[in-house]
Protein backbone atom coordinates (compact mmCIF):
# COMPACT_ATOMS: atom_id res chain seq x y z
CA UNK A 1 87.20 92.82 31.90
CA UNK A 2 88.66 96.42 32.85
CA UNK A 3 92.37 96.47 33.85
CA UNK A 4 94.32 98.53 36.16
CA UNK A 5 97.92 100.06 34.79
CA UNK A 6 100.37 101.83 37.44
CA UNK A 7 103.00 103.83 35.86
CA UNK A 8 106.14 104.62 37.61
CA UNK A 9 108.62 106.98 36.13
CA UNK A 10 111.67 108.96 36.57
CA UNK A 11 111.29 112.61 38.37
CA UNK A 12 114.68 113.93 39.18
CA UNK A 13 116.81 116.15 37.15
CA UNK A 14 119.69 114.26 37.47
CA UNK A 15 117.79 111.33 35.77
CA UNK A 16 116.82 114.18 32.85
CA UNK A 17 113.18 112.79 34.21
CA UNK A 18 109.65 114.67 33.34
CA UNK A 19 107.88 112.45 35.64
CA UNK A 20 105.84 113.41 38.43
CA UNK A 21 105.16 110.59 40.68
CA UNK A 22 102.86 107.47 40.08
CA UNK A 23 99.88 107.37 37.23
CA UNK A 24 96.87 105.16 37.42
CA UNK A 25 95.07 103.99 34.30
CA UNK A 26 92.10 101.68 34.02
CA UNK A 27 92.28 100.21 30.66
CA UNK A 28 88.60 99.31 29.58
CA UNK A 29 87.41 96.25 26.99
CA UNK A 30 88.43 97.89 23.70
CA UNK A 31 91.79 98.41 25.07
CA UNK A 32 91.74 102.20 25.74
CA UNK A 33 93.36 103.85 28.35
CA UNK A 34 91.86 105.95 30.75
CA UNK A 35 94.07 108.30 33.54
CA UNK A 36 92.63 108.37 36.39
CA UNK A 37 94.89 109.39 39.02
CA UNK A 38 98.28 110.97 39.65
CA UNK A 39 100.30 110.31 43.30
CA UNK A 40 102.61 113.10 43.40
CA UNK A 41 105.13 113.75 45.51
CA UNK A 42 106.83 110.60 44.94
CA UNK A 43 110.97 110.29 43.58
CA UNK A 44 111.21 107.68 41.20
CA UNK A 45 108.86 105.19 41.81
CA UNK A 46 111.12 103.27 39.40
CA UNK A 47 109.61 99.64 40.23
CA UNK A 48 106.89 97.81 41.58
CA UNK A 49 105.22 94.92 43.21
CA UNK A 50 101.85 94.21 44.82
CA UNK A 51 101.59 91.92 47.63
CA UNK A 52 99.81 88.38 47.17
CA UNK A 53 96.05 89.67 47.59
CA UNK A 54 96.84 92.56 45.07
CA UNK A 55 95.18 94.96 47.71
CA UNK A 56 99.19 96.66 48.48
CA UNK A 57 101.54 98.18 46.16
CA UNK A 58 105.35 98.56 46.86
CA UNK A 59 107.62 101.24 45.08
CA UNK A 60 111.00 101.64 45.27
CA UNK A 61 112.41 104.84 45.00
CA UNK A 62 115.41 104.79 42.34
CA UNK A 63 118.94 106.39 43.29
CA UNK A 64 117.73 106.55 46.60
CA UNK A 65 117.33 104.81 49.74
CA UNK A 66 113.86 104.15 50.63
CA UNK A 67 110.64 101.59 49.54
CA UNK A 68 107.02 102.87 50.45
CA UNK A 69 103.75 100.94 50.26
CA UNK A 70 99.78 102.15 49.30
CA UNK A 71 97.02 100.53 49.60
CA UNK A 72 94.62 100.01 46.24
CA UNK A 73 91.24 101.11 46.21
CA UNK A 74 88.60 98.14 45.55
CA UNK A 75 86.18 99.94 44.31
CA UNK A 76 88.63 102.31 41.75
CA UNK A 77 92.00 101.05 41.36
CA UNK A 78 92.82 104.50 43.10
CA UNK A 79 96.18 104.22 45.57
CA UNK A 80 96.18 105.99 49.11
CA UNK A 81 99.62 106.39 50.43
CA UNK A 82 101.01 104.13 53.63
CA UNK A 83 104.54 104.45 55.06
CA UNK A 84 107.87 104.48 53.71
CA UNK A 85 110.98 102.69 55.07
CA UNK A 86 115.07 102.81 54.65
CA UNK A 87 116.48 99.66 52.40
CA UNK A 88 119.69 100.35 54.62
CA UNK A 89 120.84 100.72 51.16
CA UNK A 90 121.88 103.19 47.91
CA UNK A 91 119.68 103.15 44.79
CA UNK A 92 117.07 100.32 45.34
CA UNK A 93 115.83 98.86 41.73
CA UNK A 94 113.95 95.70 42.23
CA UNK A 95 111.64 94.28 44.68
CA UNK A 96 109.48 91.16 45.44
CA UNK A 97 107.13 89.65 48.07
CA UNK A 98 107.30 86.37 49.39
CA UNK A 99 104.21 83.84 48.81
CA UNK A 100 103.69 84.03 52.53
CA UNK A 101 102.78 87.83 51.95
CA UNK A 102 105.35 88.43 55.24
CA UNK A 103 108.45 89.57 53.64
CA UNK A 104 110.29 91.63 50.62
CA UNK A 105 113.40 91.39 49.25
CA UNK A 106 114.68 94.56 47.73
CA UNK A 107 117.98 94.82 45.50
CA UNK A 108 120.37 97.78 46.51
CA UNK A 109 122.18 97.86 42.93
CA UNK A 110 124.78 100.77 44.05
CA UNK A 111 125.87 99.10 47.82
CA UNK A 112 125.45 95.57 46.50
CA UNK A 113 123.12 94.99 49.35
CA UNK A 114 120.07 92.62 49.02
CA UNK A 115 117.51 93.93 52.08
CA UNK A 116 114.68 91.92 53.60
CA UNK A 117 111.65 94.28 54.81
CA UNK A 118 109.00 92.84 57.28
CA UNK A 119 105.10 93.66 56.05
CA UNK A 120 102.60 94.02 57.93
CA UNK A 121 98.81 92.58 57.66
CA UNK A 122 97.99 96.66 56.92
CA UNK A 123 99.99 96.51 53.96
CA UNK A 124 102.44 98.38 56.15
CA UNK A 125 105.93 98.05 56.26
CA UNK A 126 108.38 97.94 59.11
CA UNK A 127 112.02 98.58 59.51
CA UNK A 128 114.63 96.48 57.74
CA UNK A 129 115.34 93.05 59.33
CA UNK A 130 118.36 91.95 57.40
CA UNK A 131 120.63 92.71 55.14
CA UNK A 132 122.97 90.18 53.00
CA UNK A 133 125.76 91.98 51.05
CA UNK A 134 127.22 90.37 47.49
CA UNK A 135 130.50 90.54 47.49
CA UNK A 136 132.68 91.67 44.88
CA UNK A 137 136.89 90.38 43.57
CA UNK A 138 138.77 91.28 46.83
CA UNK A 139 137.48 92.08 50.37
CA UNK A 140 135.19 95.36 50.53
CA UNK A 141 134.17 94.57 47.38
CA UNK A 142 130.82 94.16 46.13
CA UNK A 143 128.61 92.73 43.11
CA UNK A 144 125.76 94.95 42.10
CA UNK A 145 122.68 92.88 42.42
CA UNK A 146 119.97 94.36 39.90
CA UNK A 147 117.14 92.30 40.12
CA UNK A 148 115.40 89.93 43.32
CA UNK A 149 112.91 87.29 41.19
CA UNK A 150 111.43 84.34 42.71
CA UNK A 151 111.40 81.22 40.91
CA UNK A 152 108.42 79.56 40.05
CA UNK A 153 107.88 77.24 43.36
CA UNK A 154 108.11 80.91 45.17
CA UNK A 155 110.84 78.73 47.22
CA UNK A 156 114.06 80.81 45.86
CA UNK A 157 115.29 83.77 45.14
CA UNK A 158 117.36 84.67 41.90
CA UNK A 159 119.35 87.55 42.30
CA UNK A 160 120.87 88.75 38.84
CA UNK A 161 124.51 90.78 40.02
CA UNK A 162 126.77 92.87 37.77
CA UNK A 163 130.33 92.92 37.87
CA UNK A 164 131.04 96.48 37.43
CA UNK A 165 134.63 97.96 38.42
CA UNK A 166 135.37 95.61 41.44
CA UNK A 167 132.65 92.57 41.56
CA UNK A 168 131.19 89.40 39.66
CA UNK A 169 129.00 89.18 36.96
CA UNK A 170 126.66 86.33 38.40
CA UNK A 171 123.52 84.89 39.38
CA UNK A 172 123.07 83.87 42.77
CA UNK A 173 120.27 82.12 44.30
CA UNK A 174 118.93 81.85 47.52
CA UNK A 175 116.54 79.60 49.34
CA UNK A 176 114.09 81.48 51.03
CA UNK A 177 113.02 80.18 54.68
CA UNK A 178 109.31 82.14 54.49
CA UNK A 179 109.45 81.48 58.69
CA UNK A 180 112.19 83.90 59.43
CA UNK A 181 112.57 85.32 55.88
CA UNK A 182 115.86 84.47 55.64
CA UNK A 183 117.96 83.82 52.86
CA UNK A 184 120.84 80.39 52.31
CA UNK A 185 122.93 80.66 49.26
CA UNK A 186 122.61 77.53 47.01
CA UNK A 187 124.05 78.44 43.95
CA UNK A 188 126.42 80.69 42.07
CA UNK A 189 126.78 81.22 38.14
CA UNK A 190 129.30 83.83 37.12
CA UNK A 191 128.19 85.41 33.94
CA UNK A 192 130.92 86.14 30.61
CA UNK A 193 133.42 89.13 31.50
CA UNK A 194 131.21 91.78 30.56
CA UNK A 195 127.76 90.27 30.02
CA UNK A 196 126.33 91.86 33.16
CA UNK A 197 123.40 89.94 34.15
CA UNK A 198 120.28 92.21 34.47
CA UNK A 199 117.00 90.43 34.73
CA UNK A 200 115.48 87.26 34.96
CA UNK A 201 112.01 85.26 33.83
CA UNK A 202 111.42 81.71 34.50
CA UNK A 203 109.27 79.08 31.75
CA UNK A 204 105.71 77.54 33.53
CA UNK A 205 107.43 74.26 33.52
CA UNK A 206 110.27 75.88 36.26
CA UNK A 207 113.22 74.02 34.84
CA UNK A 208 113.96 76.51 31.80
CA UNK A 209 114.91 79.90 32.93
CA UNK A 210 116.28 82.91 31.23
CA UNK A 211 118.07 85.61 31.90
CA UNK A 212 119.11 88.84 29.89
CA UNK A 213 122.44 90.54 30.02
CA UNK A 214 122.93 94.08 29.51
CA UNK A 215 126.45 95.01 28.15
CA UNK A 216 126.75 92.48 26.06
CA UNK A 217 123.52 92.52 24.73
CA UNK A 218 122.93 88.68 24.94
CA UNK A 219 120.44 86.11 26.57
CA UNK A 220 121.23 83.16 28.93
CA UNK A 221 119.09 79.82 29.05
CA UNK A 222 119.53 78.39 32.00
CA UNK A 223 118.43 74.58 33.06
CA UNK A 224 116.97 75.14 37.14
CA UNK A 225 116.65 72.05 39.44
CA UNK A 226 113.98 73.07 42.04
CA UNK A 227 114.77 70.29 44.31
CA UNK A 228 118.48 71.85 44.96
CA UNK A 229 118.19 75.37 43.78
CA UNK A 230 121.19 74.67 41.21
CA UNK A 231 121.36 76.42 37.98
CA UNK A 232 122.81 75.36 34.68
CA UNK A 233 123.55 77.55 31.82
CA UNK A 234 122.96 75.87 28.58
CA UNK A 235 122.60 78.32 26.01
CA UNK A 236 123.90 82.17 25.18
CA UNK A 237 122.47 83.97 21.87
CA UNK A 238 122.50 87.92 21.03
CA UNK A 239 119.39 90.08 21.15
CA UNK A 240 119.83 92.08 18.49
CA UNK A 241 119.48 91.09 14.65
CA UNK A 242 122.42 89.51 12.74
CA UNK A 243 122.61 92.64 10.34
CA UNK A 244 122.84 95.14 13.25
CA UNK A 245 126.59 96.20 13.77
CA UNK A 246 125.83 99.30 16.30
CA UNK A 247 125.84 98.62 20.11
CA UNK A 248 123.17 98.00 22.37
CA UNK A 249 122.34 97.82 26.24
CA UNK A 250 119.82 94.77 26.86
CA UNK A 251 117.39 95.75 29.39
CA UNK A 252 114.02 94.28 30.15
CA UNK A 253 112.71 90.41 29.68
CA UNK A 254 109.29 88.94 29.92
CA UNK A 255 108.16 85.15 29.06
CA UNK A 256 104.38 84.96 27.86
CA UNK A 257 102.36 82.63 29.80
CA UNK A 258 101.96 79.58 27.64
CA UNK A 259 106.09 79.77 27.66
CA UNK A 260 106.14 79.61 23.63
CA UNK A 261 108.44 82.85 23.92
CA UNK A 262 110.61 84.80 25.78
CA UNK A 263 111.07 88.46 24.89
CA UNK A 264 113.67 91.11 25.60
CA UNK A 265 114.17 94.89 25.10
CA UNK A 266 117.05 96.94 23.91
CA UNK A 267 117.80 100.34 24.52
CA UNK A 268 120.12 102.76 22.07
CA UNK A 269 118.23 100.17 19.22
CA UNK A 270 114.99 100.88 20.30
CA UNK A 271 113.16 97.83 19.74
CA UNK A 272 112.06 94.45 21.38
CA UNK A 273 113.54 91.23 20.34
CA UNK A 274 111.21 87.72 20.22
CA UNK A 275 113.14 84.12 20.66
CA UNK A 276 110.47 80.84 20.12
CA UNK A 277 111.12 78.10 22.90
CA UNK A 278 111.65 74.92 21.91
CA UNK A 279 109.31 73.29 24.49
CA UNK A 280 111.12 69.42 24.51
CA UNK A 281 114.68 71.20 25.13
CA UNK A 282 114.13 74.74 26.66
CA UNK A 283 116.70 76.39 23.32
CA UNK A 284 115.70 79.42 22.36
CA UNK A 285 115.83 80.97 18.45
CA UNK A 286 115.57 84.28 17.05
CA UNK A 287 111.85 84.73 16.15
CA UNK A 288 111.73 88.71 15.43
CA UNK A 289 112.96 92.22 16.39
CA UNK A 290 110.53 95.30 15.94
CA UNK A 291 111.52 99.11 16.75
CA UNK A 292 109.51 100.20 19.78
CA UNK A 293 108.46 103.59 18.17
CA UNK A 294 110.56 105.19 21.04
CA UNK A 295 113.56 106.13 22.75
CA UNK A 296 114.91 103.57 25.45
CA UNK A 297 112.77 101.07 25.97
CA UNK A 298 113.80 100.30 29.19
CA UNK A 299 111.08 97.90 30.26
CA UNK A 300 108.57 95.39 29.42
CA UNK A 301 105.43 93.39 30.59
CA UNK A 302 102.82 91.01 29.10
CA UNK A 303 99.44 92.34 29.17
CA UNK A 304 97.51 90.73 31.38
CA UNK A 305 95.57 87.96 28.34
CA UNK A 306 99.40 87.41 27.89
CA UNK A 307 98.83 88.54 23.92
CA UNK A 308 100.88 91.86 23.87
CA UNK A 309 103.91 93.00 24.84
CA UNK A 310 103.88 96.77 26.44
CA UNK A 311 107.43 98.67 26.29
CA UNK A 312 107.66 101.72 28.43
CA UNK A 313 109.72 104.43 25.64
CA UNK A 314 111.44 106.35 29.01
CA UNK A 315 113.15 109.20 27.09
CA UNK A 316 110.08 109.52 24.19
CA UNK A 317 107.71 109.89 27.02
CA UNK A 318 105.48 106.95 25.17
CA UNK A 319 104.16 103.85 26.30
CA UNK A 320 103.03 101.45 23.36
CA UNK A 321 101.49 97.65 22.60
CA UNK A 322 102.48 95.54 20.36
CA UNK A 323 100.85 92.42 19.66
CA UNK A 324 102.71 88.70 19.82
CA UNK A 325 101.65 86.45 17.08
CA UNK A 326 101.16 83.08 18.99
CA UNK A 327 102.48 81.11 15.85
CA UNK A 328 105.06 82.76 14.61
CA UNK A 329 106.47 85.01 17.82
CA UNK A 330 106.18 88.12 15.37
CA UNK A 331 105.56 91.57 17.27
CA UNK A 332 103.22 94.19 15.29
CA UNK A 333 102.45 97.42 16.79
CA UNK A 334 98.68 97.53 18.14
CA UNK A 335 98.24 101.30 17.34
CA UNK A 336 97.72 101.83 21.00
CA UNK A 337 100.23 104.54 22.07
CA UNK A 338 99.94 106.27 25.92
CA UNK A 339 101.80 109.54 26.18
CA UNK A 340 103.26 110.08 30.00
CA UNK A 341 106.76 111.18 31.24
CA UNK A 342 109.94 109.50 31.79
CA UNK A 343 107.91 105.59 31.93
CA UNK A 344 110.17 102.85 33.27
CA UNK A 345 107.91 100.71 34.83
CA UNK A 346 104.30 99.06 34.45
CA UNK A 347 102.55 97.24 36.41
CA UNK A 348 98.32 95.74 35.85
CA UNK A 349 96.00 94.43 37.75
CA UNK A 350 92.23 92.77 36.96
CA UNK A 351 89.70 94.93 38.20
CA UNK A 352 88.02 92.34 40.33
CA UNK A 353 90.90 90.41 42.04
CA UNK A 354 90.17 92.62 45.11
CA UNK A 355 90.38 90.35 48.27
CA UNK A 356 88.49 91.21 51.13
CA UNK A 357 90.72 91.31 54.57
């Protein structure tokens, strides 16, 4: 069954960036890639989301201040450009809808800001409702949220903060009233002194939850109670091999579907890191590290038959596959390499989940 891949990348020159706006791929049977459309025009379309039909796709613009939204074509994947609002907010990086397809929470690294944006049943989007600030050691301080993931239950929101020069390495979490779209603060977890909390993936089972740091180059396991929205940490272990004495800057995560393993990406080593699950107590163990082939591997995704892991090579200008062995958690390189410029985010969608409005 053919796939849909959106590319964002980097365009600016104070990013160093040879991207030019948003690439559309449909990825046929055998696994080849095939371009099919470039949205110029765009400044770095750094992340993405689709909204809960997978008709809409949201992009943040990176270092700036702004989200837009396009609609997807049902017939070709192709994206037609909507409207673009203000996050109220510098340097948006991460962004999520709500499961009742009304609202999106956007994370404001620079301003420590999370924003919640209205949508509307065009796959618009209309003008910030609220914004909820993190705050940082003393007052007029802020935390630098980097990431806005839902848990599992699509009840909560997991924001993953860094400290930086004046806030709180943390997690935070948030329930999510999907009436008003409103967030209430359940739970705080302050991270190590200079972990730096980045991203976040939760197991099927919603009780295990993991979350990598970047400064430290580390992962978290965290227990999560979904009746209270409490978290738990349990377990911290590096991502980078035992013989590697360079530094590192931890970056993307991904958990494959079946929740055997978790996976993480390094930049500055280049290469993805595999941990196996134990499935009875949620630990986590080193299963394998592979070079991505490429510079900066600053994120990941599971392909959509959750068997490979895709790492987007942002300074290489490469996007490549690599296969996870389901018994062993060992990463091999599929062969499949996509040259495109300045790639730091991915995004796929199944060629027939179109839903009719």
């Amino acid at each position: 069954m053919s796939t849909y891949a959106y590319v964002g990348c980097r365009t600016t020159k104070e990013r160093n960036a040879r991207g030019k706006g948003i690439k559309v791929y449909e990825i046929s049977d055998d696994g080849t890639w095939l371009y099919k459309q470039l949205v110029e025009n765009l400044v770095n379309p750094s992340f993405f989301c689709m909204d809960e039909t997978e008709n809409y796709l949201y992009s943040i613009h990176g270092d700036f201040h702004e989200i837009s939204s396009f609609s997807i074509n049902a017939d070709n994947g192709e994206l037609t450009y909507i409207n673009t609002v203000s996050t109220e907010g510098e340097n948006p990086v991460h962004l999520s809808v709500d499961k009742s397809n009304r609202w999106i929470y956007v994370a404001n690294l620079q301003t420590g800001t999370v924003a919640v944006i209205p949508t509307n049943e065009d796959g618009s989007l209309s003008k910030l409702k609220r914004l909820y600030t993190i705050p940082g050691l003393k007052e007029g301080a802020i935390s630098h949220p980097h990431q806005v993931v839902q848990d599992n239950s699509r009840n909560y929101l997991i924001v993953s903060c860094q400290g930086r020069k004046e806030g709180f390495g943390q997690i935070v979490v948030f329930k999510i009233n999907h009436e008003t779209g409103e967030l209430t603060e359940t739970c705080t977890v302050t991270s190590r002194e200079i972990a730096e909390p980045r991203h976040f993936v939760f197991h099927p089972n919603n009780k295990y939850c993991y979350g990598v740091n970047e400064k430290d180059y580390s992962i978290t396991y965290y227990n999560f109670d979904e009746g209270t929205g409490q978290l738990e940490p349990k377990q911290i272990v590096p991502t980078l091999p035992q013989t590697y004495t360079g530094d590192g800057w931890a970056s993307g995560i991904v958990i494959e579907p079946a929740g055997k393993y978790v996976i993480v990406s390094n930049r500055k080593h280049d290469s993805i890191t595999s941990f196996s699950i134990n499935q009875e107590t949620g630990m986590i163990a080193f299963a394998d590290c592979v070079k991505t082939g490429g510079e900066q591997p600053r994120f990941i995704v599971m392909s959509k038959d959750g068997k490979k892991v895709v790492a987007a090579n942002e300074v290489s200008d490469t996007i490549r596959e690599f296969a996870l062995d389901m018994d062993t958690g060992e990463l091999s390189f599929t062969g499949n390499e996509i040259h495109t410029e300045s790639p730091v985010c991915v995004i796929f969608k199944l060629k027939q989940n179109y839903i009719a409005q």
